[in-house]
Protein backbone atom coordinates (compact mmCIF):
# COMPACT_ATOMS: atom_id res chain seq x y z
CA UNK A 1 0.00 0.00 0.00
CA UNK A 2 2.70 2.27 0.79
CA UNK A 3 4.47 1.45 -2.19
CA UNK A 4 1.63 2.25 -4.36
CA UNK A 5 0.98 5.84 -2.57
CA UNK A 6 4.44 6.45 -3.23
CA UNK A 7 4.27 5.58 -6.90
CA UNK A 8 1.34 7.90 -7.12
CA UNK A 9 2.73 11.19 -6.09
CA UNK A 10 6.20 10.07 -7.96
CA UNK A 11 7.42 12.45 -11.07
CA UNK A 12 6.98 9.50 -13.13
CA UNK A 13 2.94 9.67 -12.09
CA UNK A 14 2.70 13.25 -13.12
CA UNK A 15 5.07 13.01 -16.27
CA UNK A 16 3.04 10.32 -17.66
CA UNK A 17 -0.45 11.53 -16.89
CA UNK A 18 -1.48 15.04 -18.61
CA UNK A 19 -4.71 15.61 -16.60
CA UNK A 20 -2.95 15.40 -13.32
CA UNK A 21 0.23 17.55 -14.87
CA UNK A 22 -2.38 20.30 -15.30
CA UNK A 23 -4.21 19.95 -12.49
CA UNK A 24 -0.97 20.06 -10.59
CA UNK A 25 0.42 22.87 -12.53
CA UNK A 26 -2.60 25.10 -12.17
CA UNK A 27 -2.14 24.57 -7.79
CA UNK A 28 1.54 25.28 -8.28
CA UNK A 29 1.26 28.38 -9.90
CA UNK A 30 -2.58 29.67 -8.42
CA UNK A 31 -0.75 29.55 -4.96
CA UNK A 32 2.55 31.08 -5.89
CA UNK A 33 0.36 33.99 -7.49
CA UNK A 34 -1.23 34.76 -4.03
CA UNK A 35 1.58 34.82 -2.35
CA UNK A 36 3.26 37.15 -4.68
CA UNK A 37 -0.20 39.55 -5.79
CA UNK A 38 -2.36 39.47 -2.45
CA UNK A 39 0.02 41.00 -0.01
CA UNK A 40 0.27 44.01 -2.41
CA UNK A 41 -3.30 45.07 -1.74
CA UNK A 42 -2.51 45.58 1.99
CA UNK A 43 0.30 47.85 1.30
CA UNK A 44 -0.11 51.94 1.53
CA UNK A 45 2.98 51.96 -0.82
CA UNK A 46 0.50 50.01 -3.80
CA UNK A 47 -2.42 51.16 -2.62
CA UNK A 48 -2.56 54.92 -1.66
CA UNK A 49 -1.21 57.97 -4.04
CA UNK A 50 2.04 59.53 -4.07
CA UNK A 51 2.41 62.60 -2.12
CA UNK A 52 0.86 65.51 -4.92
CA UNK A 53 -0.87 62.73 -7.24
CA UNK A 54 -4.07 63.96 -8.57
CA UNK A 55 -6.52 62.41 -10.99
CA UNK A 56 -6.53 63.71 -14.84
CA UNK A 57 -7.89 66.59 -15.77
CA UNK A 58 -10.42 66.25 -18.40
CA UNK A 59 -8.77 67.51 -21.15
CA UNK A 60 -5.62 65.64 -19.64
CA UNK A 61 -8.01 62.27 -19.42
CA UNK A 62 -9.09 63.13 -23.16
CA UNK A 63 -5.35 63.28 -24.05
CA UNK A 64 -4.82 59.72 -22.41
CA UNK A 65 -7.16 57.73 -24.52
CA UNK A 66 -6.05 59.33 -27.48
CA UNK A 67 -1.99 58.32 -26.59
CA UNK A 68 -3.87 54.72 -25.93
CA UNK A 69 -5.56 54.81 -28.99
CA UNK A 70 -2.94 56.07 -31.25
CA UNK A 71 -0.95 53.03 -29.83
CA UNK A 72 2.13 55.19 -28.18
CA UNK A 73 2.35 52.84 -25.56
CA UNK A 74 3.89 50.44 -27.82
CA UNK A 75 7.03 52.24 -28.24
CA UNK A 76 7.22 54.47 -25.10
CA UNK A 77 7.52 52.94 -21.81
CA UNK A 78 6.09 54.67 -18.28
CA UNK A 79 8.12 53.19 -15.94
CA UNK A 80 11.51 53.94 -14.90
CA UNK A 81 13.28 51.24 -13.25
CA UNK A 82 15.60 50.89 -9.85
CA UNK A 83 18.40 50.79 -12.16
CA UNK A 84 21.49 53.49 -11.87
CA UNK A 85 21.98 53.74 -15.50
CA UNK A 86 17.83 54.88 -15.54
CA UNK A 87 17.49 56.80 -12.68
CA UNK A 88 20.38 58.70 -14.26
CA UNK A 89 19.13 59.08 -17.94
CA UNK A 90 15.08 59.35 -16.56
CA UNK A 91 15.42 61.08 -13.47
CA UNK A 92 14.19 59.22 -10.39
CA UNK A 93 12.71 55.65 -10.70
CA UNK A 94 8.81 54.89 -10.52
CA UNK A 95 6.56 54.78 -7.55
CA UNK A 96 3.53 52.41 -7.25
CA UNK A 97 1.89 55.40 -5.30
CA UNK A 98 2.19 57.29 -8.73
CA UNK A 99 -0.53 55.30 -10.50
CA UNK A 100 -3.04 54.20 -8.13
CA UNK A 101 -5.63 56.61 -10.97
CA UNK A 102 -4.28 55.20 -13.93
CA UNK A 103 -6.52 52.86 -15.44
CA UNK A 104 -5.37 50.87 -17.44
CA UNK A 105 -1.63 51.19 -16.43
CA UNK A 106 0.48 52.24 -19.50
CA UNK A 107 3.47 51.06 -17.93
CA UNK A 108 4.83 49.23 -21.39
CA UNK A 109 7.06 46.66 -22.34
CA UNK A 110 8.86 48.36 -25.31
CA UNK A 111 11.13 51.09 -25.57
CA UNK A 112 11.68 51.99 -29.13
CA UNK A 113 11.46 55.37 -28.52
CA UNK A 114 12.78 56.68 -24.72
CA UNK A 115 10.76 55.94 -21.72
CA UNK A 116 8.22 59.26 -20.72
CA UNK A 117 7.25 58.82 -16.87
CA UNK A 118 8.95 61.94 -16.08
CA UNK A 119 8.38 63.82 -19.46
CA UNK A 120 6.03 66.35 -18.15
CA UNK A 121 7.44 69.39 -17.93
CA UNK A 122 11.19 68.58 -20.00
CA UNK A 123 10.18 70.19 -22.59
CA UNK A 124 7.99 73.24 -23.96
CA UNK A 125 4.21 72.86 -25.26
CA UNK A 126 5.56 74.19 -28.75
CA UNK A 127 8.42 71.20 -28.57
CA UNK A 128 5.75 68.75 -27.95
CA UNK A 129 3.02 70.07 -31.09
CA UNK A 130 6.57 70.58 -33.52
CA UNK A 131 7.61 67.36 -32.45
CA UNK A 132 3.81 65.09 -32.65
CA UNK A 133 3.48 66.61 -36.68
CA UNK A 134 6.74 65.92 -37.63
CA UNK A 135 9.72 64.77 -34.95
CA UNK A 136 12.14 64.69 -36.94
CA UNK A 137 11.84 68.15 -37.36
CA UNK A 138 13.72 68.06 -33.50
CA UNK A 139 15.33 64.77 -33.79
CA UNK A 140 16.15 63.91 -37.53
CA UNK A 141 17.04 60.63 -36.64
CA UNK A 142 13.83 59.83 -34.92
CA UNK A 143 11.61 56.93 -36.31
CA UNK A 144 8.52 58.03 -34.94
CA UNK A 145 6.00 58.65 -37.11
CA UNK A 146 4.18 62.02 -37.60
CA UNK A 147 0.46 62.60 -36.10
CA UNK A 148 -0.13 65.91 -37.93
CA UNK A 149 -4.14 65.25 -37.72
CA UNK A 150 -4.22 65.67 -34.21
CA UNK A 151 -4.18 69.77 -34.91
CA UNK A 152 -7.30 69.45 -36.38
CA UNK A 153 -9.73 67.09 -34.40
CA UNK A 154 -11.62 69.00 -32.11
CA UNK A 155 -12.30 67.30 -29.19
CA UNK A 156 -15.46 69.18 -28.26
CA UNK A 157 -18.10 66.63 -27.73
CA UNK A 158 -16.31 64.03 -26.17
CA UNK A 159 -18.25 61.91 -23.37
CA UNK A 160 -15.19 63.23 -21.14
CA UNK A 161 -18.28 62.59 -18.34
CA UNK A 162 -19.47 59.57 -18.71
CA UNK A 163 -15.39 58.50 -18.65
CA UNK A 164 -15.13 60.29 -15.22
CA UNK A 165 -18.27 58.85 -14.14
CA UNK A 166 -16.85 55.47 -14.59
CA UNK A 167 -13.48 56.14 -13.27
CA UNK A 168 -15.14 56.99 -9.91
CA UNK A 169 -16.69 53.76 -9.63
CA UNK A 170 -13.67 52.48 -9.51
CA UNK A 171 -11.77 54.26 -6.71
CA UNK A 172 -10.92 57.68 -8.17
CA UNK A 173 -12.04 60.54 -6.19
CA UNK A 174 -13.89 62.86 -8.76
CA UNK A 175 -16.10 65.32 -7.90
CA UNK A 176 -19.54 66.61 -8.82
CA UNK A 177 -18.60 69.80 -9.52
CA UNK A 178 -15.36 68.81 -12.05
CA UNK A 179 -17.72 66.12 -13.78
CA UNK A 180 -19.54 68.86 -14.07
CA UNK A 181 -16.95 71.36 -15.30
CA UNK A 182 -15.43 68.98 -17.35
CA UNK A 183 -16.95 69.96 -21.09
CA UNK A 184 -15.85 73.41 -20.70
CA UNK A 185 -11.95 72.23 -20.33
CA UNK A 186 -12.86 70.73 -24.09
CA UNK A 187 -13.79 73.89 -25.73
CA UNK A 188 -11.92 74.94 -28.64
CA UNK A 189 -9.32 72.47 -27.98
CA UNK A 190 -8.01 69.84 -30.26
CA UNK A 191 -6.85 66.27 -30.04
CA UNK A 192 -2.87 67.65 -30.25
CA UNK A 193 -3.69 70.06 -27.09
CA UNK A 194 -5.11 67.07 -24.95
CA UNK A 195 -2.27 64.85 -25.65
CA UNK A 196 0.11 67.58 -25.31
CA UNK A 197 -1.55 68.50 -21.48
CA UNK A 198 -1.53 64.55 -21.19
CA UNK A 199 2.66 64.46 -21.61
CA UNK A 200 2.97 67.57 -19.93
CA UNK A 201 1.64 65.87 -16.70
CA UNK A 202 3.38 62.45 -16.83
CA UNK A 203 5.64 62.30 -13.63
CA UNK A 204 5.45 66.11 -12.39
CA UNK A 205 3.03 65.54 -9.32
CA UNK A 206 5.52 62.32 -8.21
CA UNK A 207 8.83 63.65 -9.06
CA UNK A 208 9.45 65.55 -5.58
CA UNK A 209 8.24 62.29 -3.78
CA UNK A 210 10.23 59.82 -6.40
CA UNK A 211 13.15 62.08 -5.36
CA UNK A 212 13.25 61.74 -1.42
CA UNK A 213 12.59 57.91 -1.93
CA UNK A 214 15.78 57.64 -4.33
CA UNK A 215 18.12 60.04 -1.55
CA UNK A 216 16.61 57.68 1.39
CA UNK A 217 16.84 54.78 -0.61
CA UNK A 218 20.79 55.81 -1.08
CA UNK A 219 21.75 56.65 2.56
């Protein structure tokens, strides 16, 4: 009996049976998942904003589904790593705290062009609308492509609203009164204004914070 017991929780037993490999598999790695993703959720540092993080503004939030939906996050990263070689060419790395009101996260994977998490305020609003029609106006060795269509799409009209309204019932703290307020931010502004207010704000209200973290961090 104890011979057969053994011979059924043996590699060979789990190696030759594909049901039981899965089932197996599917423990193995469900268990190591909760140990790794629950304890985050009980952590200020995950949970709770950076020191100065607001939500978007609306035109800001307008600007942030059009740099999803013109697929930027495919070449830009948001996320600056604990590494020295980052820190230095970024400026201080990433805090969880900075993107508790980001949904989705636009952390990416990909950094064909540089990483922007602490773009906002590097460079001029002019830079930014010379460089989204034509970069290589700026950078003539720059493979981005050009978005010079984004001077001329109003965004007047878009359900910024209904996007806020949503937003807050999932966790972020908008109020009545800039739901309300939120249409007149859109008037007479254009798709390149909202993404260019979108860049502009990318890592200013968690820099100071980023900063202390990176001296402590050093000491």
């Amino acid at each position: 009996m104890a011979n057969q017991k053994k011979k059924f929780f043996s590699h060979e037993t789990l190696e030759t049976n594909i049901g039981l490999l899965i089932i197996a598999s599917i423990l193995v790695v469900s268990f190591a998942g909760l140990v790794q993703i629950v304890p985050l959720y009980f952590q200020h540092s995950t949970t709770e904003p950076t020191e100065g993080v607001e939500p978007y503004e609306a035109l800001q939030l307008v600007g942030r589904d059009i740099y999803i939906r013109e697929g930027c996050v495919g070449c830009h990263s948001q996320q600056i790593r604990m590494l020295q070689s980052e820190v230095q060419r970024y400026g201080p790395y990433s805090l969880a705290g900075e993107f508790v009101y980001d949904h989705p996260f636009l952390w990416g994977s990909k950094r064909t062009g540089p990483d922007l998490a602490r773009v906002g305020g590097r460079y001029s609003d002019e830079w930014h609308r010379i460089h989204l029609r034509n970069p290589r106006d700026l950078v003539p060795e720059s493979n981005m492509p050009a978005y010079p269509w984004l001077q001329h799409n109003s965004v007047e009209g878009v359900d910024v609203q209904g996007r806020m309204r949503a937003l807050r019932a999932i966790g972020v703290p908008y109020t009545d009164e800039q739901i309300a307020q939120a249409p007149e931010q859109l008037q007479g502004r254009t798709e390149e204004d909202a993404l260019v207010m979108y860049l502009q704000s990318l890592g200013v209200a968690g820099r100071e914070a980023a900063a202390r973290a990176v001296a402590e961090g050093s000491r």
